[in-house]
N, C-alpha and C. Protein backbone atom coordinates (compact mmCIF):
# COMPACT_ATOMS: atom_id res chain seq x y z
N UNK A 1 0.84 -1.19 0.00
CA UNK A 1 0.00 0.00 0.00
C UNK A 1 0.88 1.24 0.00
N UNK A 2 0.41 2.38 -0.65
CA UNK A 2 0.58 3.56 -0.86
C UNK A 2 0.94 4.39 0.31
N UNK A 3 2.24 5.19 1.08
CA UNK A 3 1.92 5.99 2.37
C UNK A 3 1.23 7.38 1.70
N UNK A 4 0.85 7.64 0.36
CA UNK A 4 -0.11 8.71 0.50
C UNK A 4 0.93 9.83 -0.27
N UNK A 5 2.74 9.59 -0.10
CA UNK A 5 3.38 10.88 -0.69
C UNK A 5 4.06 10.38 -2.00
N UNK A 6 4.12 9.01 -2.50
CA UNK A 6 4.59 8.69 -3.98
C UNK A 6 3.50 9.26 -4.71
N UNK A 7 4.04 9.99 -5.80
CA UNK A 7 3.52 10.44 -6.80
C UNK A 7 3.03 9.37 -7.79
N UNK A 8 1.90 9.23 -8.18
CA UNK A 8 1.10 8.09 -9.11
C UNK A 8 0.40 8.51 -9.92
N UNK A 9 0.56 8.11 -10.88
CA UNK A 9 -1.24 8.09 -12.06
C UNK A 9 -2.81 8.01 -11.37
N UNK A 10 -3.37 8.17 -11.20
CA UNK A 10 -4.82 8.38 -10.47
C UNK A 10 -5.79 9.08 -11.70
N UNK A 11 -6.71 7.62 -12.28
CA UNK A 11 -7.93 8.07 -12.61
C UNK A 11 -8.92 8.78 -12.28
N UNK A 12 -9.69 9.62 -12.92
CA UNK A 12 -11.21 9.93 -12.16
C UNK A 12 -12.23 10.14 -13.19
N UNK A 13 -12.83 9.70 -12.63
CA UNK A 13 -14.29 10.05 -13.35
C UNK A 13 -15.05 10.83 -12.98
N UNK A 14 -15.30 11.79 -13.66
CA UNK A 14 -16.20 13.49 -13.42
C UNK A 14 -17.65 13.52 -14.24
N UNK A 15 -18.69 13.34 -13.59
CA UNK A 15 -19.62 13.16 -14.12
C UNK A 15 -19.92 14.71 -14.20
N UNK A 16 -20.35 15.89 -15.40
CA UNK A 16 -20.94 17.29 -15.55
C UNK A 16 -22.32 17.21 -16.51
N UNK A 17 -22.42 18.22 -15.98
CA UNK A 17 -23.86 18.56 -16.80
C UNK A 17 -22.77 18.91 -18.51
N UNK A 18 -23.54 18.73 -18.97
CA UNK A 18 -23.23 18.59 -20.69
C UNK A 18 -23.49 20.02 -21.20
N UNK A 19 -22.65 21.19 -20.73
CA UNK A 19 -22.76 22.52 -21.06
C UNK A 19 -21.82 23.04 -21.50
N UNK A 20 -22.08 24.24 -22.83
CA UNK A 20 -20.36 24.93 -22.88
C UNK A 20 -19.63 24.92 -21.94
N UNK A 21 -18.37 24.95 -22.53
CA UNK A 21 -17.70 25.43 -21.35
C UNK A 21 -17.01 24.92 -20.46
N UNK A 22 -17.68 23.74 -19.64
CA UNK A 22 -17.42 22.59 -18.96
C UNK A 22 -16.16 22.21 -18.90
N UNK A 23 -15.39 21.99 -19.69
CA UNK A 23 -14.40 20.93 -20.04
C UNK A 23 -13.45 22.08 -20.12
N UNK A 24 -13.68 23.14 -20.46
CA UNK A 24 -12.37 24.48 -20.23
C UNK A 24 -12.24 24.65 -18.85
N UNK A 25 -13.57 24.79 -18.19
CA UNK A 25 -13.22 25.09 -16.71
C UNK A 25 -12.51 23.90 -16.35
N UNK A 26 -12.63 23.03 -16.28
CA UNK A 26 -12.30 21.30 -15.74
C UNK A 26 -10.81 21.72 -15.63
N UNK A 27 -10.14 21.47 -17.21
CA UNK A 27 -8.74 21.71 -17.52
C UNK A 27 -8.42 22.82 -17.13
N UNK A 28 -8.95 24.14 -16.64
CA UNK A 28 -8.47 25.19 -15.72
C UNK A 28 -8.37 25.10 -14.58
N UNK A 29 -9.21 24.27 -14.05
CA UNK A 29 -8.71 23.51 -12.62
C UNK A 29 -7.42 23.24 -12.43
N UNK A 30 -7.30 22.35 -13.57
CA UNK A 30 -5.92 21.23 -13.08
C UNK A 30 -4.62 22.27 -13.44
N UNK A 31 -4.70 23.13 -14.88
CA UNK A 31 -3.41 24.27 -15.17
C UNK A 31 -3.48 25.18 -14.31
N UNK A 32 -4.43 25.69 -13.66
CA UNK A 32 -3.93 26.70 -12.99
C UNK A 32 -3.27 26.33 -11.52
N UNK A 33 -3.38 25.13 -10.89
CA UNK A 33 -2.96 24.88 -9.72
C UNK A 33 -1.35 23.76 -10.66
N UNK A 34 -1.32 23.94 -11.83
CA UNK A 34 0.03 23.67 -12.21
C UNK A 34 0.60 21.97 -12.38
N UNK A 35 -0.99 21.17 -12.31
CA UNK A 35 -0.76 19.86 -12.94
C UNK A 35 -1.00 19.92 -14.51
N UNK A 36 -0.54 18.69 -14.75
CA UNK A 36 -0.67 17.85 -16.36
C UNK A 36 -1.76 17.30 -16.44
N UNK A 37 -2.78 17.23 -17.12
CA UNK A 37 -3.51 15.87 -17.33
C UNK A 37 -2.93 15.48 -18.18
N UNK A 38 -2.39 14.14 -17.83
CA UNK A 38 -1.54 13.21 -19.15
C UNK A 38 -2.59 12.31 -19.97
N UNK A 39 -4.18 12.40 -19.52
CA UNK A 39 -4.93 11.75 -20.55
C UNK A 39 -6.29 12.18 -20.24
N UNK A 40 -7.37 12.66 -21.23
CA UNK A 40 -8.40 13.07 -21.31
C UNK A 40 -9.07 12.57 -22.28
N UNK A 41 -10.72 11.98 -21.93
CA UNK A 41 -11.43 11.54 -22.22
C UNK A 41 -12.83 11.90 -22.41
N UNK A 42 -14.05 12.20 -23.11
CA UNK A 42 -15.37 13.10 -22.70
C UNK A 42 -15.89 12.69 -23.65
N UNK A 43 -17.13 12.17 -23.15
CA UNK A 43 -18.71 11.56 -24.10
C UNK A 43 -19.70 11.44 -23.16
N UNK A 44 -21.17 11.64 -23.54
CA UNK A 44 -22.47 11.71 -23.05
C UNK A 44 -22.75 10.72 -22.67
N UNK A 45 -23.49 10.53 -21.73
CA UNK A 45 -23.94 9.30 -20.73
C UNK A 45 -25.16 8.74 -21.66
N UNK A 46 -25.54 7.89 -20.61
CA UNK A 46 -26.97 7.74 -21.43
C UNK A 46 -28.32 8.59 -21.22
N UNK A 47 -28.03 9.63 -20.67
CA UNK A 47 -28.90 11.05 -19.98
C UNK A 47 -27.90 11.93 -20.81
N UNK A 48 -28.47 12.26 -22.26
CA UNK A 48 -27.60 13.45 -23.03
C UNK A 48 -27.36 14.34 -22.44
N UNK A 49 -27.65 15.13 -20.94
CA UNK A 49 -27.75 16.71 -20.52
C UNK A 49 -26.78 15.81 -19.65
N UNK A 50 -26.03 14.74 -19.87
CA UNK A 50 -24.88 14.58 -18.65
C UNK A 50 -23.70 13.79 -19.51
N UNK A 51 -22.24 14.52 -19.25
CA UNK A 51 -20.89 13.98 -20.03
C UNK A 51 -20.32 12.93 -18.95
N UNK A 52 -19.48 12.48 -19.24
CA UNK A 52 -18.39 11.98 -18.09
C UNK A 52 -17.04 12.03 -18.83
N UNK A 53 -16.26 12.38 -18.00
CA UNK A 53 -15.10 12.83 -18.28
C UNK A 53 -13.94 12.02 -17.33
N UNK A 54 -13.27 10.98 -18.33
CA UNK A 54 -12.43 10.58 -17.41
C UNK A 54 -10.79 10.61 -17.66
N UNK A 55 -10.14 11.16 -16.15
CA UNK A 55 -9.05 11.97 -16.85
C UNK A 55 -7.97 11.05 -15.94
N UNK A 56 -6.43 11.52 -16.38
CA UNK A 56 -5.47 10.67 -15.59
C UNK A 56 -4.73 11.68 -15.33
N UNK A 57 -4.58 11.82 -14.22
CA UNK A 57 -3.33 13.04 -13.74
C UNK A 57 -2.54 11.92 -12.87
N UNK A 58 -1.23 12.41 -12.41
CA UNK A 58 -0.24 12.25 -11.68
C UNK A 58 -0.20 13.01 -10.43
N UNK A 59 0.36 12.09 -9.34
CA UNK A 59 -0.29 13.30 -7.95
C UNK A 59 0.10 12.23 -6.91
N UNK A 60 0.55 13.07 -5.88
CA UNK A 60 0.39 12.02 -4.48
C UNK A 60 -1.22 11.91 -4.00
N UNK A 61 -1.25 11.30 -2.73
CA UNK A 61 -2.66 10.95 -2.63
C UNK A 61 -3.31 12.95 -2.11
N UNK A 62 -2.64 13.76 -1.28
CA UNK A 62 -2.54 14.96 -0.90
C UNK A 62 -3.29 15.69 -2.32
N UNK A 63 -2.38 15.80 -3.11
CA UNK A 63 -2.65 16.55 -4.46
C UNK A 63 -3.98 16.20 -5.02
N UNK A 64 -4.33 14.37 -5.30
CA UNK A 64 -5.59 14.36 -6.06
C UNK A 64 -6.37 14.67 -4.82
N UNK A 65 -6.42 14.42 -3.44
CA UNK A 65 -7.35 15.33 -2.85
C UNK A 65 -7.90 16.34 -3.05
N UNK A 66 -6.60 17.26 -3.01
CA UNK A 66 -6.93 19.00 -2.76
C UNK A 66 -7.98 18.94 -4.34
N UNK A 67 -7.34 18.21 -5.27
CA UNK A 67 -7.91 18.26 -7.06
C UNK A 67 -9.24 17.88 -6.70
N UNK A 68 -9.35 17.02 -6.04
CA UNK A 68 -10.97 16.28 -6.13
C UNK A 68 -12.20 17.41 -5.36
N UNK A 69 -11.68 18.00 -4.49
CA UNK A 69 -12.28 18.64 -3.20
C UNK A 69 -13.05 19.69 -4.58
N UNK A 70 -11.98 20.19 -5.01
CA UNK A 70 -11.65 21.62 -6.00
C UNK A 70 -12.58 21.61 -7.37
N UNK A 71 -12.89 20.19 -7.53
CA UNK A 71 -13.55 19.83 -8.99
C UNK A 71 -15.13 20.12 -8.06
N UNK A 72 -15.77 19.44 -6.78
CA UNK A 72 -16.73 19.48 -6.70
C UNK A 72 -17.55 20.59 -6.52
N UNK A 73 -16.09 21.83 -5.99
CA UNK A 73 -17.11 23.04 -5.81
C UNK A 73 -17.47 23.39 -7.23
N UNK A 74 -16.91 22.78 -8.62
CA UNK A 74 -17.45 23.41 -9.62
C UNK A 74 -18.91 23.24 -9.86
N UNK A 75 -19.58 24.22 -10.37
CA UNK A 75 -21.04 24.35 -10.63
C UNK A 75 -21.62 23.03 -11.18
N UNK A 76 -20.93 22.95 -12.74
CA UNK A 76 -21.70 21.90 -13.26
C UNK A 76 -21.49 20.60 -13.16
N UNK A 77 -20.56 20.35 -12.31
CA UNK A 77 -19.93 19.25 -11.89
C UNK A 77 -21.19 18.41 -11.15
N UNK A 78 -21.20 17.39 -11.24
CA UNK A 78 -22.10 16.17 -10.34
C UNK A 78 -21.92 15.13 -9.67
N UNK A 79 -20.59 14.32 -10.54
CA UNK A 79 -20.09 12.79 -9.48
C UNK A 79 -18.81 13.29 -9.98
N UNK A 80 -17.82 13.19 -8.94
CA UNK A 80 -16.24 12.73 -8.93
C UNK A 80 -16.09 11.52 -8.32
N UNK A 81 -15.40 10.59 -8.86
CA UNK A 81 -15.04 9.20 -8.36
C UNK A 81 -13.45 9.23 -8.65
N UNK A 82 -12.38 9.17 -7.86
CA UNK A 82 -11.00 8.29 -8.25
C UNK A 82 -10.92 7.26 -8.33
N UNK A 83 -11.19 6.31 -9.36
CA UNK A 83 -11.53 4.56 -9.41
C UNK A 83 -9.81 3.75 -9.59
N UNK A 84 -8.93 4.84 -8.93
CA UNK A 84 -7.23 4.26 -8.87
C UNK A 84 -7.63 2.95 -7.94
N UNK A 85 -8.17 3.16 -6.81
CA UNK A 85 -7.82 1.92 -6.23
C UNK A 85 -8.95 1.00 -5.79
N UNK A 86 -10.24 1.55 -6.81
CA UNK A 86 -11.13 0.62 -7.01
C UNK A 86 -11.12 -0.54 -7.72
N UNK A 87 -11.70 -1.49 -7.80
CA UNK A 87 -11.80 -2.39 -9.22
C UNK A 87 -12.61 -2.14 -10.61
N UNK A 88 -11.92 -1.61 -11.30
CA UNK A 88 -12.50 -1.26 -12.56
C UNK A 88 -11.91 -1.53 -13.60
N UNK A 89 -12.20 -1.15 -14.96
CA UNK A 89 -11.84 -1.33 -15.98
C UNK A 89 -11.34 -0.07 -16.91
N UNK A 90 -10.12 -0.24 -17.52
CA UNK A 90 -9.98 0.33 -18.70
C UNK A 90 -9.66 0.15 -19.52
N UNK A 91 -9.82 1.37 -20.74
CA UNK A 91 -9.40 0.69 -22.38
C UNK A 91 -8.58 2.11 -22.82
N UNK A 92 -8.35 1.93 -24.01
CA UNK A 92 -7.41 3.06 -24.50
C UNK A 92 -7.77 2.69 -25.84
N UNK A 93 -7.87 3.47 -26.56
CA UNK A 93 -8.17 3.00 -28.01
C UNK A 93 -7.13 3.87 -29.37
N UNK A 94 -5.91 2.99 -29.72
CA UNK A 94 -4.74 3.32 -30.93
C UNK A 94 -5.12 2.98 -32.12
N UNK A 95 -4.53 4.18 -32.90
CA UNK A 95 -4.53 4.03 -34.23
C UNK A 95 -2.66 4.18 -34.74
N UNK A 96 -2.39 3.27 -35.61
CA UNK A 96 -0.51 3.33 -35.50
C UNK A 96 -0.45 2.93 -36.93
N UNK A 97 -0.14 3.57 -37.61
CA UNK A 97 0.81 3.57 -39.53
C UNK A 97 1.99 3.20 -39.35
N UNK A 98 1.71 1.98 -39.78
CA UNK A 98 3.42 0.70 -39.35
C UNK A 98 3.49 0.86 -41.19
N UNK A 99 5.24 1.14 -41.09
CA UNK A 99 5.58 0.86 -43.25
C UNK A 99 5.31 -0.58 -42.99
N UNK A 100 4.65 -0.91 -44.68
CA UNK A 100 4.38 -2.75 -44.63
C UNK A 100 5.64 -2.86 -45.96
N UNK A 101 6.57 -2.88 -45.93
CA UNK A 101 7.49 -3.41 -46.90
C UNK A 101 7.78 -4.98 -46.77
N UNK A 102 6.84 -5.38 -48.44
CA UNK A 102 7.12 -7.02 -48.65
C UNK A 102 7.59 -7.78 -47.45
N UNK A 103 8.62 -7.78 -46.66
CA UNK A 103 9.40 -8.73 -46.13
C UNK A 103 9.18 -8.60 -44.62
N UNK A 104 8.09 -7.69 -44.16
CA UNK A 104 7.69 -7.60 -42.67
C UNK A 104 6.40 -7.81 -42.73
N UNK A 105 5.33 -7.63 -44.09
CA UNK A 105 4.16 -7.36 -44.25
C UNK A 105 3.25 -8.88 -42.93
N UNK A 106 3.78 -9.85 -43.57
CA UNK A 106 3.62 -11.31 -42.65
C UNK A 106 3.64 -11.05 -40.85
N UNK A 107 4.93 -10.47 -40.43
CA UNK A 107 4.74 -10.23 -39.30
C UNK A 107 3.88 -9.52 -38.74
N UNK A 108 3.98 -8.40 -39.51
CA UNK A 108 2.96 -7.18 -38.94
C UNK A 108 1.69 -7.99 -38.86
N UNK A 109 0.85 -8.55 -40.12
CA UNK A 109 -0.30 -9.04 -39.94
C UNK A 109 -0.12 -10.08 -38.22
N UNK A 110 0.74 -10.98 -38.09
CA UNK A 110 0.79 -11.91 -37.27
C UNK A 110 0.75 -11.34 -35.68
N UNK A 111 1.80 -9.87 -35.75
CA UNK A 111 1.69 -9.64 -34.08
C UNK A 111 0.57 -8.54 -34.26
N UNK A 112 -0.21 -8.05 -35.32
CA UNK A 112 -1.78 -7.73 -35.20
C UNK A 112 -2.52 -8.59 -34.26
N UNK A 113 -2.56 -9.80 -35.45
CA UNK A 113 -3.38 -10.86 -34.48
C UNK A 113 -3.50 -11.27 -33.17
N UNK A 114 -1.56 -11.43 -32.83
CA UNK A 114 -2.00 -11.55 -31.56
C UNK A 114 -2.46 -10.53 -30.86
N UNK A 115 -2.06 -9.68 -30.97
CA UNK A 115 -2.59 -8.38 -30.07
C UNK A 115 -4.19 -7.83 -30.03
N UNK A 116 -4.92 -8.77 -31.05
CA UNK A 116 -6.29 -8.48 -31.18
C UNK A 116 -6.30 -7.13 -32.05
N UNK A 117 -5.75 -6.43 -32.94
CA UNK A 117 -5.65 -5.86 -33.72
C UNK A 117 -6.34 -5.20 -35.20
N UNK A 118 -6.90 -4.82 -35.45
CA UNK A 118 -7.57 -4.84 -37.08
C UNK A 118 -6.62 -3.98 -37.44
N UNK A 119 -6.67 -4.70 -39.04
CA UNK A 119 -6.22 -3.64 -39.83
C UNK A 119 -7.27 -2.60 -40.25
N UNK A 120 -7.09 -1.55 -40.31
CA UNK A 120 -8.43 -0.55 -40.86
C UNK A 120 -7.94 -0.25 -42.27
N UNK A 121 -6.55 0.04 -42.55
CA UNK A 121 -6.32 0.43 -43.86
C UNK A 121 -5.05 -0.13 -44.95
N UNK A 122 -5.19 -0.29 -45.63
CA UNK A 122 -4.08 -0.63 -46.35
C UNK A 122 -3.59 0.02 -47.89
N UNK A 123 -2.25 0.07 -47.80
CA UNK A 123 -1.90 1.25 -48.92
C UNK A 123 -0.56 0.62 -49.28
N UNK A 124 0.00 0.52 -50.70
CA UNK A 124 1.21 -0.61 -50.44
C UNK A 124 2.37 -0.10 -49.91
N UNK A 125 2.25 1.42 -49.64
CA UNK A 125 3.18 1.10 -48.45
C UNK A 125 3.47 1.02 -46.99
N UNK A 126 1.96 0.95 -46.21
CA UNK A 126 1.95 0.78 -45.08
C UNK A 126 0.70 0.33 -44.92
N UNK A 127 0.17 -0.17 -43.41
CA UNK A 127 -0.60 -0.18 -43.07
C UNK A 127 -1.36 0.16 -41.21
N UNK A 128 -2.38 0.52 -41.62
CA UNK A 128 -2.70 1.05 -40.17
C UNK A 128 -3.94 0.10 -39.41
N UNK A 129 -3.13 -0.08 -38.00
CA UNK A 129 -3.80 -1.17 -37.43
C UNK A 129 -4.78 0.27 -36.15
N UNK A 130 -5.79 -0.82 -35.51
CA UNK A 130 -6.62 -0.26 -34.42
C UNK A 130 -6.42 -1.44 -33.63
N UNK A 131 -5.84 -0.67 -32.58
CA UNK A 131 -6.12 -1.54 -31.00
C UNK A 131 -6.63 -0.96 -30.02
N UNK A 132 -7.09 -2.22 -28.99
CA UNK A 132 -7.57 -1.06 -27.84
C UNK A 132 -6.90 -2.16 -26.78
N UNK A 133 -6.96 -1.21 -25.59
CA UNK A 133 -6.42 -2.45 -24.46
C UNK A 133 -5.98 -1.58 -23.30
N UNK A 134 -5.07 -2.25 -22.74
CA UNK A 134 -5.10 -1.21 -21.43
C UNK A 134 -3.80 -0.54 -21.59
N UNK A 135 -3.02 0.45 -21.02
CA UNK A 135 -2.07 0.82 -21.77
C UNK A 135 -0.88 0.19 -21.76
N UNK A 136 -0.68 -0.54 -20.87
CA UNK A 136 0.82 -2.18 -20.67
C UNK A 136 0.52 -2.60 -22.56
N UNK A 137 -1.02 -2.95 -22.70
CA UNK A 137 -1.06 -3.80 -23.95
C UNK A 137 -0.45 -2.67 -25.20
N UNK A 138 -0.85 -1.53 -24.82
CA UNK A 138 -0.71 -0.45 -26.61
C UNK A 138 0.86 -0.41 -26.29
N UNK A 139 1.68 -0.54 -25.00
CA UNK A 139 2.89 0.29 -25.44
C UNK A 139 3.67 -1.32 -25.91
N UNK A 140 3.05 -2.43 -25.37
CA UNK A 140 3.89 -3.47 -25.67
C UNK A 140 4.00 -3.52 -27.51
N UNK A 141 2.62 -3.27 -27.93
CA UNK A 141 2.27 -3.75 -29.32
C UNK A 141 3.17 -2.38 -30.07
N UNK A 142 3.00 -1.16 -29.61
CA UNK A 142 4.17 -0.26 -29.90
C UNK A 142 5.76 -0.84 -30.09
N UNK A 143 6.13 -1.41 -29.35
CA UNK A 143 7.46 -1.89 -28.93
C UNK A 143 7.89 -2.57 -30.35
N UNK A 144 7.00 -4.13 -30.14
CA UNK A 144 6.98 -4.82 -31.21
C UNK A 144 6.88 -4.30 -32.85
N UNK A 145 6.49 -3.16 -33.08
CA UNK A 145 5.67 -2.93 -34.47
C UNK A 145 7.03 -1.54 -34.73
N UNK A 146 7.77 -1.19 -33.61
CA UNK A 146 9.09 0.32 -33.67
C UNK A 146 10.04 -0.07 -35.11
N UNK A 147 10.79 -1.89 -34.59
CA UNK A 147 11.47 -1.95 -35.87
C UNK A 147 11.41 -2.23 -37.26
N UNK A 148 9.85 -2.39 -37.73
CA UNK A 148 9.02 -2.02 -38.66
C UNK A 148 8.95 -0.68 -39.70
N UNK A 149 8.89 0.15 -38.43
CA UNK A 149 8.89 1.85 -38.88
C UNK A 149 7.69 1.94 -38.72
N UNK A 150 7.57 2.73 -37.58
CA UNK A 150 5.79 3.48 -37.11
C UNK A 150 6.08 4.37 -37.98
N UNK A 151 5.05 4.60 -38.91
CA UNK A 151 4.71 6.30 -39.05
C UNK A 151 4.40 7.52 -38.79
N UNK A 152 2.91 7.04 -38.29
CA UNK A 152 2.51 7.63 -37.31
C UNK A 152 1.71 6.80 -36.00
N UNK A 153 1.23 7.59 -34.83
CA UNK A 153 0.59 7.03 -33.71
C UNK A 153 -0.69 8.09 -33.09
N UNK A 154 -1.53 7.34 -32.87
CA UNK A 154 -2.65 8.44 -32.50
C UNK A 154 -3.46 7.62 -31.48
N UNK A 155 -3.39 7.73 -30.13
CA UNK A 155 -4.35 7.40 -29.45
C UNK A 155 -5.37 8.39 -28.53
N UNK A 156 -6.37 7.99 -27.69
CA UNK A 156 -7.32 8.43 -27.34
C UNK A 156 -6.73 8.50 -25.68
N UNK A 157 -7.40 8.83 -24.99
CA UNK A 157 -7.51 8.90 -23.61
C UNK A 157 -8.52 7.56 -23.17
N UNK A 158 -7.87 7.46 -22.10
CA UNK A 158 -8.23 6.45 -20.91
C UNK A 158 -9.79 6.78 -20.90
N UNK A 159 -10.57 5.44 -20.99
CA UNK A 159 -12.14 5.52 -20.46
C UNK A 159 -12.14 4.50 -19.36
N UNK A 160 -12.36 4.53 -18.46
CA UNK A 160 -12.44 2.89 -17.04
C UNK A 160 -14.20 3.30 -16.44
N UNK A 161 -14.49 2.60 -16.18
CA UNK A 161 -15.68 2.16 -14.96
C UNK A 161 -15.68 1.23 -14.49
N UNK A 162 -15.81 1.22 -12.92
CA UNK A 162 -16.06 0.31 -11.79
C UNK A 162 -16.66 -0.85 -12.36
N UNK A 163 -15.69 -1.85 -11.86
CA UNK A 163 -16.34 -3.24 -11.83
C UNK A 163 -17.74 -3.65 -11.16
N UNK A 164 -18.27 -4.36 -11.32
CA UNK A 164 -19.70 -5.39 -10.58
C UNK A 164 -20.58 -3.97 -10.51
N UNK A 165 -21.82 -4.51 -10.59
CA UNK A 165 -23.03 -3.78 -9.79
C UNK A 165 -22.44 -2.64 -9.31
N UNK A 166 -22.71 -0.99 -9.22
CA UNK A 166 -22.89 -0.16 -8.58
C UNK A 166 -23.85 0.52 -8.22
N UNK A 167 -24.94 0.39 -9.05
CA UNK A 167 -26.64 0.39 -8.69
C UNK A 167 -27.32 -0.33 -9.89
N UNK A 168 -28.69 -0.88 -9.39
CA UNK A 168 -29.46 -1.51 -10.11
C UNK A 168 -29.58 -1.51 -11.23
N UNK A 169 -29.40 -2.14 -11.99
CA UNK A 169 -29.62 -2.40 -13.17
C UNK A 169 -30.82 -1.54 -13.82
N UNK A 170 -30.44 -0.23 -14.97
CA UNK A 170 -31.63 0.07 -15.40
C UNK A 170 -32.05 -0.13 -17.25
N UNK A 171 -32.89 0.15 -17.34
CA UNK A 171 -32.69 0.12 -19.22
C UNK A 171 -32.96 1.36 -19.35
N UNK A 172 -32.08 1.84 -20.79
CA UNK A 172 -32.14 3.10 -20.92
C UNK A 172 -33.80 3.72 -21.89
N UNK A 173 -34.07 4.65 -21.06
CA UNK A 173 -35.86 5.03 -21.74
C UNK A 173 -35.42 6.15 -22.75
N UNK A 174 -36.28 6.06 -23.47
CA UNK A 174 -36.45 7.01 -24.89
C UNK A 174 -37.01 8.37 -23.78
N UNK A 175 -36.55 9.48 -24.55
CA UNK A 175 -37.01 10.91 -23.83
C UNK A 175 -38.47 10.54 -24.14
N UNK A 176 -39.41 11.03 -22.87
CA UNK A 176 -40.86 11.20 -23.33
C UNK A 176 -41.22 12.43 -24.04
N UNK A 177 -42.41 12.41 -25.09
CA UNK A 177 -42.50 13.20 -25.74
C UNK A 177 -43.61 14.05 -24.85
N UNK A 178 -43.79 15.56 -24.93
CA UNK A 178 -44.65 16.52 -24.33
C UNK A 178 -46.06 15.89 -24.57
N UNK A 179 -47.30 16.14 -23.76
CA UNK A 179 -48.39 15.45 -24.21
C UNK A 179 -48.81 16.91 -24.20
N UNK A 180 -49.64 17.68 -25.04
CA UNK A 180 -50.57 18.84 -24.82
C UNK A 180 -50.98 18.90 -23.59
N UNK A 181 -51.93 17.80 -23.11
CA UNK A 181 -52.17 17.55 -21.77
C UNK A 181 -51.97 17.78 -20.32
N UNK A 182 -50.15 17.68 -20.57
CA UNK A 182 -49.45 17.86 -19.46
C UNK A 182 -49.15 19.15 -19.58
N UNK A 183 -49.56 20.23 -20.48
CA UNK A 183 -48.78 21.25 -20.30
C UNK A 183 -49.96 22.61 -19.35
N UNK A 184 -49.73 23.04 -18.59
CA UNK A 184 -50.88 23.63 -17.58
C UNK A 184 -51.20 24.82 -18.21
N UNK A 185 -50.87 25.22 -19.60
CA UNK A 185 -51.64 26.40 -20.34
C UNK A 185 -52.75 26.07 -20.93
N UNK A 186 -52.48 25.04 -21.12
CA UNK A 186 -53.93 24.26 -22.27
C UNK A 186 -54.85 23.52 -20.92
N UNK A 187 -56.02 24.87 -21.00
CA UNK A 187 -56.94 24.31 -20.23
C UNK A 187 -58.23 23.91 -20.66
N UNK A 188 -58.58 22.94 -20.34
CA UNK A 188 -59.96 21.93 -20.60
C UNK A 188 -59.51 20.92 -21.76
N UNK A 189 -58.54 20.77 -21.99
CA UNK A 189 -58.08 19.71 -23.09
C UNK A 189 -58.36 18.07 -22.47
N UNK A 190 -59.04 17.42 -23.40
CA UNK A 190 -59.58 16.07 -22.96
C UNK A 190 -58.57 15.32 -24.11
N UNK A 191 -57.98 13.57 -23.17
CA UNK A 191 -57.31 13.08 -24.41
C UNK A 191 -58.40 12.25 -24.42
């Protein structure tokens, strides 16, 4: 266990209302008190008027405190979770332009495969694979694919959520549509 002053990677998940703006203040949080976010992430829940945003900063346990305390006084802010030392899941999702010259083309396809890999494109002189995985898996498949010749590399930011059950199971409902009915200007309306 952690005494609280090694500096670590620490996920979080920031649940906001889905408003301009949002995501400038967020990242003004973290620059103006003079951290990095080394990975950022942001898409709509299944309640469109709500994002989640899940980010990776570096920090002793002190720092993502003071950070976490600091995110909730924000307005549109709603759930902060640090899921570092919860059980959860994450993915990372790469895109990487490996040269395919004749005499590697075989490998490349092969440590694709293992790595669970697609190719998305092919051009005769390279090709570009998509992986996703956790980030041990993208930098290993990086490693492997360097004396090849990367071209280029483009990945996404960290998405994780908590393992098992965290509340009941719901299904997601279609927005209801306005009924005339319900609206208290329209009076004496019979359906």
């Amino acid at each position: 266990m952690q005494n609280g002053s090694e500096p670590r990677k620490h996920t979080i998940a920031v649940q906001v209302e889905n408003k301009f703006g949002v995501l400038s203040r967020v990242a003004g949080l973290f620059s103006a008190r003079g951290y990095n976010i080394e990975s950022l992430s942001v898409g709509e829940t299944l309640d469109p008027s709500v994002s989640r945003m899940t980010l990776v900063v570096r920090g002793d346990e002190f720092v993502i405190e003071q950070v976490t305390k600091q995110l909730h006084k924000l307005i549109d802010v709603i759930k902060v979770s640090d899921l570092t030392d919860d059980d959860h899941v994450e993915r990372e999702l790469m895109l990487i332009r490996v040269n395919a010259e004749p005499q590697h083309r075989e490998e490349i396809l092969r440590t694709a495969d293992i790595f669970r890999a697609k190719v998305v494109d092919v051009t005769p002189v390279s090709f570009v694979l998509e992986a996703t995985g956790d980030e041990g898996k993208l930098e290993a498949l990086i490693e492997l694919l360097r004396p090849m010749g990367i071209q280029e590399l483009v990945r996404t930011g960290k998405v994780a959520i908590a393992r098992g059950p965290k509340t009941r199971a719901r299904k997601a409902e279609a927005p209801k549509k306005a009924r005339v009915a319900d609206d208290p200007k329209v009076v004496g309306f019979a359906d």
